[in-house]
Each structure stands twice: as structure tokens, then as C-alpha cells.
C-alpha atoms as a PDB file:
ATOM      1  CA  UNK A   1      83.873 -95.012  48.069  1.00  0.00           C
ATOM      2  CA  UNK A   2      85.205 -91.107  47.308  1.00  0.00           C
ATOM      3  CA  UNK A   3      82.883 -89.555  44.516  1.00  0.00           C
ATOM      4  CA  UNK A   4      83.371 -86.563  42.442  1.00  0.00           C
ATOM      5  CA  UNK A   5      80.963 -83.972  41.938  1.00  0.00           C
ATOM      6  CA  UNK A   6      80.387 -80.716  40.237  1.00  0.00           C
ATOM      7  CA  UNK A   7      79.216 -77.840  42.430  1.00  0.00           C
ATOM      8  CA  UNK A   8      78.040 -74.314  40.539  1.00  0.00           C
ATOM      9  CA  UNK A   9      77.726 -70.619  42.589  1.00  0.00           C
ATOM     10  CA  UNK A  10      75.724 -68.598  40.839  1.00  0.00           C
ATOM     11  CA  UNK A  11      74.195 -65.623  41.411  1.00  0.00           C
ATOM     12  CA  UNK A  12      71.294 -65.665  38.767  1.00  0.00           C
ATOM     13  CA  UNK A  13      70.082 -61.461  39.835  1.00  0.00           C
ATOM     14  CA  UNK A  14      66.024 -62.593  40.947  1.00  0.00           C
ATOM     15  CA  UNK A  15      65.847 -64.333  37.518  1.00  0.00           C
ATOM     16  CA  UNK A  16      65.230 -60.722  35.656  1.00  0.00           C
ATOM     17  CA  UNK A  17      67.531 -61.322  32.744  1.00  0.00           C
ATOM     18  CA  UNK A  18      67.886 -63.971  29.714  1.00  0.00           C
ATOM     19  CA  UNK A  19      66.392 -67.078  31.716  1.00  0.00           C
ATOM     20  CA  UNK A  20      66.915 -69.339  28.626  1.00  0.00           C
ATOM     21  CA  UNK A  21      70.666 -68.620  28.578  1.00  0.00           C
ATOM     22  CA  UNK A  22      70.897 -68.939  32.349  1.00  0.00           C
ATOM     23  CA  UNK A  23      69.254 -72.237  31.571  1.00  0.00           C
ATOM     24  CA  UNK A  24      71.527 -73.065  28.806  1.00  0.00           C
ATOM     25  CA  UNK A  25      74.833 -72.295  31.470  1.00  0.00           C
ATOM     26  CA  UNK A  26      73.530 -74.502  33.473  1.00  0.00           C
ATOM     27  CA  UNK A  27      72.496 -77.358  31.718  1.00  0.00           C
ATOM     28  CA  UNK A  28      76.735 -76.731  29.736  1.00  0.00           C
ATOM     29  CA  UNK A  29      78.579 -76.882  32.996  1.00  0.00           C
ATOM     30  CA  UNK A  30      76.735 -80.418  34.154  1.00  0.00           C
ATOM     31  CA  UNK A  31      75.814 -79.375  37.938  1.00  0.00           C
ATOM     32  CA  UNK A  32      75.447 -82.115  40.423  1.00  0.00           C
ATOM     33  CA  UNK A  33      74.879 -79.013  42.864  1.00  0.00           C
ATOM     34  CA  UNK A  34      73.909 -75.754  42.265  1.00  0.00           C
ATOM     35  CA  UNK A  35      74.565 -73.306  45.128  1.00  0.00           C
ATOM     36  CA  UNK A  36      72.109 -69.946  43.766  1.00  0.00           C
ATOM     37  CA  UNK A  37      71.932 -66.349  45.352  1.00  0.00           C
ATOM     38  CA  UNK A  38      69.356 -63.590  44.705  1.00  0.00           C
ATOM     39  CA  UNK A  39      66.827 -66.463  43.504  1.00  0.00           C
ATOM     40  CA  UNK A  40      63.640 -65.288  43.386  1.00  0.00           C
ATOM     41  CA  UNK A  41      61.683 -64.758  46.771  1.00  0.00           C
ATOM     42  CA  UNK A  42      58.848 -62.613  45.854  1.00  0.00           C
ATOM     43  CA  UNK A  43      55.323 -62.644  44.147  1.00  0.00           C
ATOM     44  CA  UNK A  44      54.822 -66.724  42.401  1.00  0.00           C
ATOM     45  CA  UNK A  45      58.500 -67.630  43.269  1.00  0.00           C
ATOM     46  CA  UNK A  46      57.396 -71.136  43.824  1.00  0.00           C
ATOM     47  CA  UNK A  47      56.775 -71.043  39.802  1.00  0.00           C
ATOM     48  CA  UNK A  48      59.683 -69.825  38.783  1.00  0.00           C
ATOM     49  CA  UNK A  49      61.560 -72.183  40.626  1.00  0.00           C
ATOM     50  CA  UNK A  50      59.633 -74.788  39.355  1.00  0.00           C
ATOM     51  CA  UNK A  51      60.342 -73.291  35.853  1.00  0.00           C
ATOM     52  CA  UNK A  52      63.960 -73.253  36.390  1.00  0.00           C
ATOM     53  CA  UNK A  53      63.941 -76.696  37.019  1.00  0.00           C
ATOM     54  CA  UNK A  54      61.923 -78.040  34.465  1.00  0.00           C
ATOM     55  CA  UNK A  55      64.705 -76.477  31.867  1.00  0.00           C
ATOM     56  CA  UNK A  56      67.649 -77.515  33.671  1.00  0.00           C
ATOM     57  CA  UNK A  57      66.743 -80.914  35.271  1.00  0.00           C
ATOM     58  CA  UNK A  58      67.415 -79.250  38.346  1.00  0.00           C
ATOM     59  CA  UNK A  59      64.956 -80.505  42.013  1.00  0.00           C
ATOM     60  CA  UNK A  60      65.048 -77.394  45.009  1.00  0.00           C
ATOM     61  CA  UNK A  61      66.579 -78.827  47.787  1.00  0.00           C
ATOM     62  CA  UNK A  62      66.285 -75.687  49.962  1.00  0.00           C
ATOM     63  CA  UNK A  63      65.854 -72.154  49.885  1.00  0.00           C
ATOM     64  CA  UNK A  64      64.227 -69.332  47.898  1.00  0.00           C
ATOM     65  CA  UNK A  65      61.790 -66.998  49.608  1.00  0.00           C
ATOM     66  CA  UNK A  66      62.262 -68.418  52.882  1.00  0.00           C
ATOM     67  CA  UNK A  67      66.575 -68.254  52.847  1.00  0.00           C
ATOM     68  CA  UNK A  68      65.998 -64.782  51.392  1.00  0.00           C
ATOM     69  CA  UNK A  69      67.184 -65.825  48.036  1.00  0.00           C
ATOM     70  CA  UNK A  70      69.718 -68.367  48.616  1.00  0.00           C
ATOM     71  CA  UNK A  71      69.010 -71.752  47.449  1.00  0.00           C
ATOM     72  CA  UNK A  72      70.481 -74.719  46.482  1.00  0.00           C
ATOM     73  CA  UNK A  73      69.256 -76.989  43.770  1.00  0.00           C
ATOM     74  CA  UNK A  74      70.411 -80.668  42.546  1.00  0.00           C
ATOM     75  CA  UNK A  75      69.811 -83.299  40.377  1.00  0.00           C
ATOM     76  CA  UNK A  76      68.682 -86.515  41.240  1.00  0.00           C
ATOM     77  CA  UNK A  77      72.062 -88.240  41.897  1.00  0.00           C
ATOM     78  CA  UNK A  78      72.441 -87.106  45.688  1.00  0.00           C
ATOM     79  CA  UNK A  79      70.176 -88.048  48.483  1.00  0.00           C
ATOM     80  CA  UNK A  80      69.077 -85.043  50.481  1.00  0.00           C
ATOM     81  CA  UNK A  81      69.490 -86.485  54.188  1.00  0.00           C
ATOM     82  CA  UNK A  82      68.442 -82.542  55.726  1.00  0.00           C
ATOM     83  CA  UNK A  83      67.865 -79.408  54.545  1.00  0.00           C
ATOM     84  CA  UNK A  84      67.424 -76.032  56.350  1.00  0.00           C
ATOM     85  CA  UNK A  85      66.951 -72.436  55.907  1.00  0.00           C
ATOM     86  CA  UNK A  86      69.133 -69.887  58.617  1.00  0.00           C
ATOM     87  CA  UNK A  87      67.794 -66.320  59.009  1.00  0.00           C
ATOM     88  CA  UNK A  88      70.883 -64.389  60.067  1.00  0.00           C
ATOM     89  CA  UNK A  89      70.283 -61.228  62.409  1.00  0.00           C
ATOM     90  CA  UNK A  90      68.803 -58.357  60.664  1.00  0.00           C
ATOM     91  CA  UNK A  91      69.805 -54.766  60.983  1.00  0.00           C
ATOM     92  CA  UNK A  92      67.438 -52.133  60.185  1.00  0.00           C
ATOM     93  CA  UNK A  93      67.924 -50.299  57.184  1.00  0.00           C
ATOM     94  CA  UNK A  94      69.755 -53.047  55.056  1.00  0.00           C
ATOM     95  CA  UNK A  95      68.078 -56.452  53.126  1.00  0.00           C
ATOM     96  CA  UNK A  96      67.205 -59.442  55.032  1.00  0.00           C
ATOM     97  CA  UNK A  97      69.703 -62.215  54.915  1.00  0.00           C
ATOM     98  CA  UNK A  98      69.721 -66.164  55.130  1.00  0.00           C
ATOM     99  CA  UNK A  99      72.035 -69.420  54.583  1.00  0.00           C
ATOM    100  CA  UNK A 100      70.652 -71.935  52.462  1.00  0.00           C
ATOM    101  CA  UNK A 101      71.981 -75.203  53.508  1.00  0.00           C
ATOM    102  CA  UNK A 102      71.890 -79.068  52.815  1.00  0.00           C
ATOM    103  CA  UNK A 103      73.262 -82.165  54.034  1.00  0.00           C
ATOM    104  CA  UNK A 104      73.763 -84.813  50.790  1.00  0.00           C
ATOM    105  CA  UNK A 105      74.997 -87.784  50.425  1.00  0.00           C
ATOM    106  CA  UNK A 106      76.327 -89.336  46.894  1.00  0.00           C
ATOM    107  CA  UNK A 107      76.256 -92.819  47.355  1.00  0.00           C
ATOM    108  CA  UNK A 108      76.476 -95.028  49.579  1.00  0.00           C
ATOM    109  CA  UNK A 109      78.861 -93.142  52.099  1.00  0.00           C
ATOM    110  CA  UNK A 110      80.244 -90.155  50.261  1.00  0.00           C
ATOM    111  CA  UNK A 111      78.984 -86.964  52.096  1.00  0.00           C
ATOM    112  CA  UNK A 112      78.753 -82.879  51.950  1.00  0.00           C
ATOM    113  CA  UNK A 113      77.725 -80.380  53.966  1.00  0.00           C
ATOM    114  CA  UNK A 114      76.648 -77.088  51.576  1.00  0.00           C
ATOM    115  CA  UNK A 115      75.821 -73.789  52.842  1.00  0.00           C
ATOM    116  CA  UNK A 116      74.825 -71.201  49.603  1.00  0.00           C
ATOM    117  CA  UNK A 117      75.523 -67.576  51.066  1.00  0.00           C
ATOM    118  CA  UNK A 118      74.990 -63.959  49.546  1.00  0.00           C
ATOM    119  CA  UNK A 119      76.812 -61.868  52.171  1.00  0.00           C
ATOM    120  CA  UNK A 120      75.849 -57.863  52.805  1.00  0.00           C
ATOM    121  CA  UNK A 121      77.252 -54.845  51.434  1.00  0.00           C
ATOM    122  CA  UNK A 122      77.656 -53.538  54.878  1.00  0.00           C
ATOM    123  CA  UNK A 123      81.087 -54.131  55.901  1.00  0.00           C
ATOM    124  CA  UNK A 124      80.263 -54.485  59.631  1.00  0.00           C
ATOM    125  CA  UNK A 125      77.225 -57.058  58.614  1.00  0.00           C
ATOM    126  CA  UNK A 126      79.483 -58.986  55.833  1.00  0.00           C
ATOM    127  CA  UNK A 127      82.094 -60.023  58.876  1.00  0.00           C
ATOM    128  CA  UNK A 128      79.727 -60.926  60.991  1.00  0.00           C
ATOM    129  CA  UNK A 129      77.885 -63.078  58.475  1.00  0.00           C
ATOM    130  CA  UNK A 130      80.949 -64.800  57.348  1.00  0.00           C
ATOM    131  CA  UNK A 131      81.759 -65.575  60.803  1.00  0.00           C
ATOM    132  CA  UNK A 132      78.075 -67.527  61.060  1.00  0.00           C
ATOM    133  CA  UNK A 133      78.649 -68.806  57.934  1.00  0.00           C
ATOM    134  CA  UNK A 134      81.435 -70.873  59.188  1.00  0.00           C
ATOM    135  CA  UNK A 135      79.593 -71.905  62.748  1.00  0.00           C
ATOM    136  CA  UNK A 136      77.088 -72.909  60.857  1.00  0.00           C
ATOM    137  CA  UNK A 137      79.046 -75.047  58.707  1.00  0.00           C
ATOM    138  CA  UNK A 138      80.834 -76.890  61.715  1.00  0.00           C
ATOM    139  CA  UNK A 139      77.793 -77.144  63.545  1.00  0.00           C
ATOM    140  CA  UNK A 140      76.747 -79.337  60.301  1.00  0.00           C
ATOM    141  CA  UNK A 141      79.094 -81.857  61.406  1.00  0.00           C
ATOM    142  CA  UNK A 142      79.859 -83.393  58.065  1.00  0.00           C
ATOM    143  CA  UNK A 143      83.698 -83.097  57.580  1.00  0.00           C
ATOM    144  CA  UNK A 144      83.573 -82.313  53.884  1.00  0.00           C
ATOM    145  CA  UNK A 145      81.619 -78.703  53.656  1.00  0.00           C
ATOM    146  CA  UNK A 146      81.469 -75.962  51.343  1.00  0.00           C
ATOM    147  CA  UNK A 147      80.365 -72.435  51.625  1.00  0.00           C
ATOM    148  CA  UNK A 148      79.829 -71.005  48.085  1.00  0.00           C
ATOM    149  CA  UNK A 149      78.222 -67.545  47.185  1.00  0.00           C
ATOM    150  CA  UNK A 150      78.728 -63.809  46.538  1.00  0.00           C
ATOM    151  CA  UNK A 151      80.511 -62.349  48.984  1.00  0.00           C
ATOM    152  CA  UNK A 152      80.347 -58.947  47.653  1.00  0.00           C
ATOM    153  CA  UNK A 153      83.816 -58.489  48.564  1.00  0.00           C
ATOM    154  CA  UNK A 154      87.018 -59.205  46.735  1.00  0.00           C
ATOM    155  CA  UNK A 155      89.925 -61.798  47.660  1.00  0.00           C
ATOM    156  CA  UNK A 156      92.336 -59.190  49.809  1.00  0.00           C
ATOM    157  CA  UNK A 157      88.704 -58.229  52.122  1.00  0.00           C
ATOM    158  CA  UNK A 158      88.700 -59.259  56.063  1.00  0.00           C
ATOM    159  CA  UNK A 159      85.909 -61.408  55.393  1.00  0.00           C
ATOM    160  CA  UNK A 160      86.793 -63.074  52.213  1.00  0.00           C
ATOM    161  CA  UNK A 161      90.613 -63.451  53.628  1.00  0.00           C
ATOM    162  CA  UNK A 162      89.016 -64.981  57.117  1.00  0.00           C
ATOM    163  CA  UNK A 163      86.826 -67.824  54.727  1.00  0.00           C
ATOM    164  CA  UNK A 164      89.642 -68.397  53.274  1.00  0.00           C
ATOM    165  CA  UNK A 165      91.926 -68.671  55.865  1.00  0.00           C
ATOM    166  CA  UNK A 166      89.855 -71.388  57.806  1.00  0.00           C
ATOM    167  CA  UNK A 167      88.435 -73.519  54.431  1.00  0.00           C
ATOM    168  CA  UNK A 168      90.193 -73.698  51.227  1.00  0.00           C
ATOM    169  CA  UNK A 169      89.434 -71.035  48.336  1.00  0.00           C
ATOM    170  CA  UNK A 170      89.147 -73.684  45.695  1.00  0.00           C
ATOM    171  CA  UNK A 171      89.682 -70.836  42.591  1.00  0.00           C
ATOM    172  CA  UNK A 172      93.061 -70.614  44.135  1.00  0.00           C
ATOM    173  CA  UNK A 173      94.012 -74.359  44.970  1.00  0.00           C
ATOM    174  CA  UNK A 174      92.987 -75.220  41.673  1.00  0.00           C
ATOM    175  CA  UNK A 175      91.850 -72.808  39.035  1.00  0.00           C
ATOM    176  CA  UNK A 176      90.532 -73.711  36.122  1.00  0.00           C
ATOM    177  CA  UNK A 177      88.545 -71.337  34.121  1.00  0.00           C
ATOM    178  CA  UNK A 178      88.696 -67.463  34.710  1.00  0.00           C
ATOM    179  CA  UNK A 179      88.334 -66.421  38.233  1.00  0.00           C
ATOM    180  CA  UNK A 180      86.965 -62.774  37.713  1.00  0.00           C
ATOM    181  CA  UNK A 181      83.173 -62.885  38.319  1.00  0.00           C
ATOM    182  CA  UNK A 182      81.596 -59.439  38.124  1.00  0.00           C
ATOM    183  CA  UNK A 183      80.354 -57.789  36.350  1.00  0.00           C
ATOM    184  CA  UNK A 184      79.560 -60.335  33.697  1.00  0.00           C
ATOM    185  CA  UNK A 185      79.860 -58.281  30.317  1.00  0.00           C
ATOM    186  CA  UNK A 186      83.582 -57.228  31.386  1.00  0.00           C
ATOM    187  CA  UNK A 187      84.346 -59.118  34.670  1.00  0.00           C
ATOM    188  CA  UNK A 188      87.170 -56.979  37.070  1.00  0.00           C
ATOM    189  CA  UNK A 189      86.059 -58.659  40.526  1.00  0.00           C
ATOM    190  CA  UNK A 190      86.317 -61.562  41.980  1.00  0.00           C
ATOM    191  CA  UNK A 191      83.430 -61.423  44.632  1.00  0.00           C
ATOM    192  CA  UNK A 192      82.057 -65.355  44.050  1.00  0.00           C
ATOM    193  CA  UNK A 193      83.497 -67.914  45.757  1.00  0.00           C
ATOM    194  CA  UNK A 194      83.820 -71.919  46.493  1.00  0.00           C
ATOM    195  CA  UNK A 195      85.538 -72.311  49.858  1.00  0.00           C
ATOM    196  CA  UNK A 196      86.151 -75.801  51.036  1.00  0.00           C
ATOM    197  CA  UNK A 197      86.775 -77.855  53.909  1.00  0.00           C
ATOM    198  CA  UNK A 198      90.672 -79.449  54.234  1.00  0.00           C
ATOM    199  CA  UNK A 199      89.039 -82.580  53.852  1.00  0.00           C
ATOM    200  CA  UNK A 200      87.129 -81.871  49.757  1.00  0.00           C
ATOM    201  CA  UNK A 201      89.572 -82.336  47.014  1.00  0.00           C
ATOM    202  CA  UNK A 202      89.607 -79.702  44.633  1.00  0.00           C
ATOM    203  CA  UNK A 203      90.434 -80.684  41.241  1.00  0.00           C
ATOM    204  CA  UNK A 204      89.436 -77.626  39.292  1.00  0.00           C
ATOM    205  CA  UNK A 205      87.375 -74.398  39.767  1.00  0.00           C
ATOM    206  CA  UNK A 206      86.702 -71.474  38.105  1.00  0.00           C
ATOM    207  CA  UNK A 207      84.388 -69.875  35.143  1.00  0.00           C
ATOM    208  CA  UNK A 208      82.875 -72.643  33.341  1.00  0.00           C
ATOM    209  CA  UNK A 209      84.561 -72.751  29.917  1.00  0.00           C
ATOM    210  CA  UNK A 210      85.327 -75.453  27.016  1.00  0.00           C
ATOM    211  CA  UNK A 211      82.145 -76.329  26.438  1.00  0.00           C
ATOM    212  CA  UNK A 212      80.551 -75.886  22.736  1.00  0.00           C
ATOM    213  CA  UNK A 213      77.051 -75.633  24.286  1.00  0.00           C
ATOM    214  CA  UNK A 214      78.747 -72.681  26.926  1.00  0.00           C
ATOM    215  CA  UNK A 215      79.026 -69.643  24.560  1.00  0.00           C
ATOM    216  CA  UNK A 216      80.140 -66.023  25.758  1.00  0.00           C
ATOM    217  CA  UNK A 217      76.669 -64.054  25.134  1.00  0.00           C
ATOM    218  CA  UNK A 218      75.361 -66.685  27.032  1.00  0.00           C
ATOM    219  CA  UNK A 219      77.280 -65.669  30.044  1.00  0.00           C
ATOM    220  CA  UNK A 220      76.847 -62.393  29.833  1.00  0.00           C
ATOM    221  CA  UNK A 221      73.195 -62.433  29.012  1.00  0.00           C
ATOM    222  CA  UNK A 222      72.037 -64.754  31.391  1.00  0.00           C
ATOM    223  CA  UNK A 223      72.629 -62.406  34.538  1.00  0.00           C
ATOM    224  CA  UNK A 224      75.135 -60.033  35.916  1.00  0.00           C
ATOM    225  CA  UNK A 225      77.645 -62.432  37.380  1.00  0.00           C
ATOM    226  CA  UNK A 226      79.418 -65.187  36.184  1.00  0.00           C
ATOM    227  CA  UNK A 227      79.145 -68.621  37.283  1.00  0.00           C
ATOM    228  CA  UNK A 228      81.773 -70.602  39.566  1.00  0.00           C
ATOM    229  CA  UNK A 229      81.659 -74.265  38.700  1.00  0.00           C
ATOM    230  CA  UNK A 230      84.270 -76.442  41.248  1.00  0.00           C
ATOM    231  CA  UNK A 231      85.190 -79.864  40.394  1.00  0.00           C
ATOM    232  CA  UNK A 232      85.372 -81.771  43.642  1.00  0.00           C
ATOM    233  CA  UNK A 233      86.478 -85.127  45.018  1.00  0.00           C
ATOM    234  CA  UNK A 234      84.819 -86.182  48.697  1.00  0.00           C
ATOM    235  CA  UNK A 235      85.960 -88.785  50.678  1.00  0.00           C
ATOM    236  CA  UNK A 236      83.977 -91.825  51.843  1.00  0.00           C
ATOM    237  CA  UNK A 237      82.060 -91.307  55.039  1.00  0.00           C
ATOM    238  CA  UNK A 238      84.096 -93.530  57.961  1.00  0.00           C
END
């Protein structure tokens, strides 16, 4: 059987801001999957993982210090059949960076590939990143995959426009919700994304709104992005 499953991007800035409202956005958009960037990867990160999850229900699937702050989190509904962390090459002078990724299954044959990505400021680095974001993702060999992150660079950008050329940029299939993501108090970029193989159904994506437990100084407070939540339908495994 297909299932459908809600996916959040969010980059929560190392935790350093309201954690109770981040908590609260969480729990309000009803995650299945939660795709994070710039989690925290220093001193006691373990903890405040462990603390994030206790007030959101949340489990870490992979990630953290080890993906150099990407991570992806879950609840209990999918089975994690693998997880791994992928250093990408590092050039001296700019941060460390890593893909997050999972293999899950919902079900009893319903299946997605998930790679969580927070992609460099360096132009030359960014491209070269997105490129190994999607090799990685094919070398998954799930069909249904998503790539979901910051990509510090907006829609019309080589790197954004190659992602989105090859998967699908589910804001613009579907939107649902404001698709401006940055800067949080008075959003004028769109730099977080939910890209998606042909073979995910996107039924909605976008800032999570409509919610009475989802209020506006929530979002802002809770870091300096705003969420992506993407409403998705996968197809049963063959």
C-alpha cells in the first residue's frame, strides 16, 4: 500500500534560540520526518538531542555531531532499515560539511530514501555539494527520495535550479503555505527546500500554517528560518 507522510526542513540555528517554541512548531506541524540543519554538534550535543526529543516525541535516526549538523529525526511510525552519515570533501578555510541520510520504510512496503543537507556559502563548494547530494541519493537506490535542507541559495541559483531540474521542488508542484524562508522575523528568501524524486507525490508544501497551536512569534522566535513542512504520498515498494 502507498502511505502519506509529513516531512519538515528545518534549520533550527545550533538550538541557540527559543527551544520551547521550536518545540511547539514541531509538535503543530505533526512530523513523521524531520529533516534538521545546524543541529547541535558541539560540547553535550548528545543531550540536547535527547532534550529535543523528549519535547517533541521525536527518536534521532541519524546525524548531529558526526553529519556536521544535519540530522534527521522521526517518530515511531517508520522503521529505520539504514542510516548513515556522508562527510563531503572539505576545503580549507570554510565549515565542515555532511549529508545526513536514512532509508525508512512506512509499512509494510511503502519506502523513502532521505538525505537532510545544509549546503556552503561558497559558490564553487555549494555546486559541487549539490551535485553529491544527488549521487548520493541514487546510489540509495530507493526510487522515492528526498533531499531537503538549506541551500543557502535562492530558486533562480545554478545549484538550486540543477536540484530542481533533476527531482521535483515540491514548494512549486504544490505550495501550500508561504514559501519565503529567511530570515524568519520578515522572510525575503527562499533558500529551504523539499526536492523530490518523480516517483513521491506531492500534495502540499510550504510554511506550516492553519494550525491554532502554530502561532507567528512562535516562528519567528524559535530560530532564524522558517520551517518547510511537505505533505507527501509514496508508492508501495514492487
Amino acid at each position: 500500500m502507498s502511505a502519506e507522510i509529513r516531512l519538515l526542513s528545518y534549520n533550527v540555528r545550533s538550538l541557540r534560540d527559543d527551544v520551547g517554541a521550536l518545540a511547539r512548531v514541531i509538535r503543530a506541524s505533526e512530523p513523521d520526518v524531520v529533516c534538521f540543519q545546524e543541529a547541535p554538534r558541539f560540547f553535550r550535543w548528545r543531550q540536547q538531542v535527547a532534550r529535543l526529543g523528549r519535547a517533541t516525541g521525536l527518536v534521532l535516526v541519524s546525524g548531529g555531531a558526526p553529519a556536521c549538523g544535519t540530522m534527521i529525526m522521526t517518530t515511531l511510525r517508520p522503521v529505520v532499515e539504514s542510516a548513515e552519515d556522508v562527510p563531503l570533501p572539505y576545503h580549507s578555510g570554510l565549515h565542515r560539511r555532511a549529508l545526513s541520510t536514512a532509508v525508512l520504510r512506512f509499512g509494510a512496503a511503502a519506502r523513502l530514501a532521505v538525505i537532510s543537507c545544509h549546503l556552503s556559502l561558497d559558490d564553487g563548494e555549494r555546486t559541487q555539494q549539490g551535485a553529491l547530494a544527488l549521487e548520493r541519493l541514487a546510489a540509495m537506490g530507493v526510487p522515492a527520495g528526498v533531499v531537503a535542507g538549506d541551500l543557502n541559495e535562492r530558486p533562480e541559483g545554478p545549484t538550486f535550479g540543477r536540484l530542481a531540474s533533476e527531482l521535483q521542488d515540491a514548494w512549486a508542484v504544490a505550495p501550500d503555505g508561504g514559501g519565503l524562508t529567511f530570515p524568519s522575523d520578515l522572510p525575503e528568501k527562499r533558500i529551504d527546500a523539499v526536492l523530490c524524486t518523480q516517483e513521491v507525490e506531492v500534495l502540499g508544501c510550504g510554511v506550516p500554517t492553519g494550525s491554532p497551536d502554530l502561532t507567528d512569534s512562535d516562528l519567528r522566535a524559535a530560530t532564524d528560518h522558517l520551517p518547510v513542512l511537505a505533505r507527501l504520498r509514496l508508492p508501495a515498494a514492487d
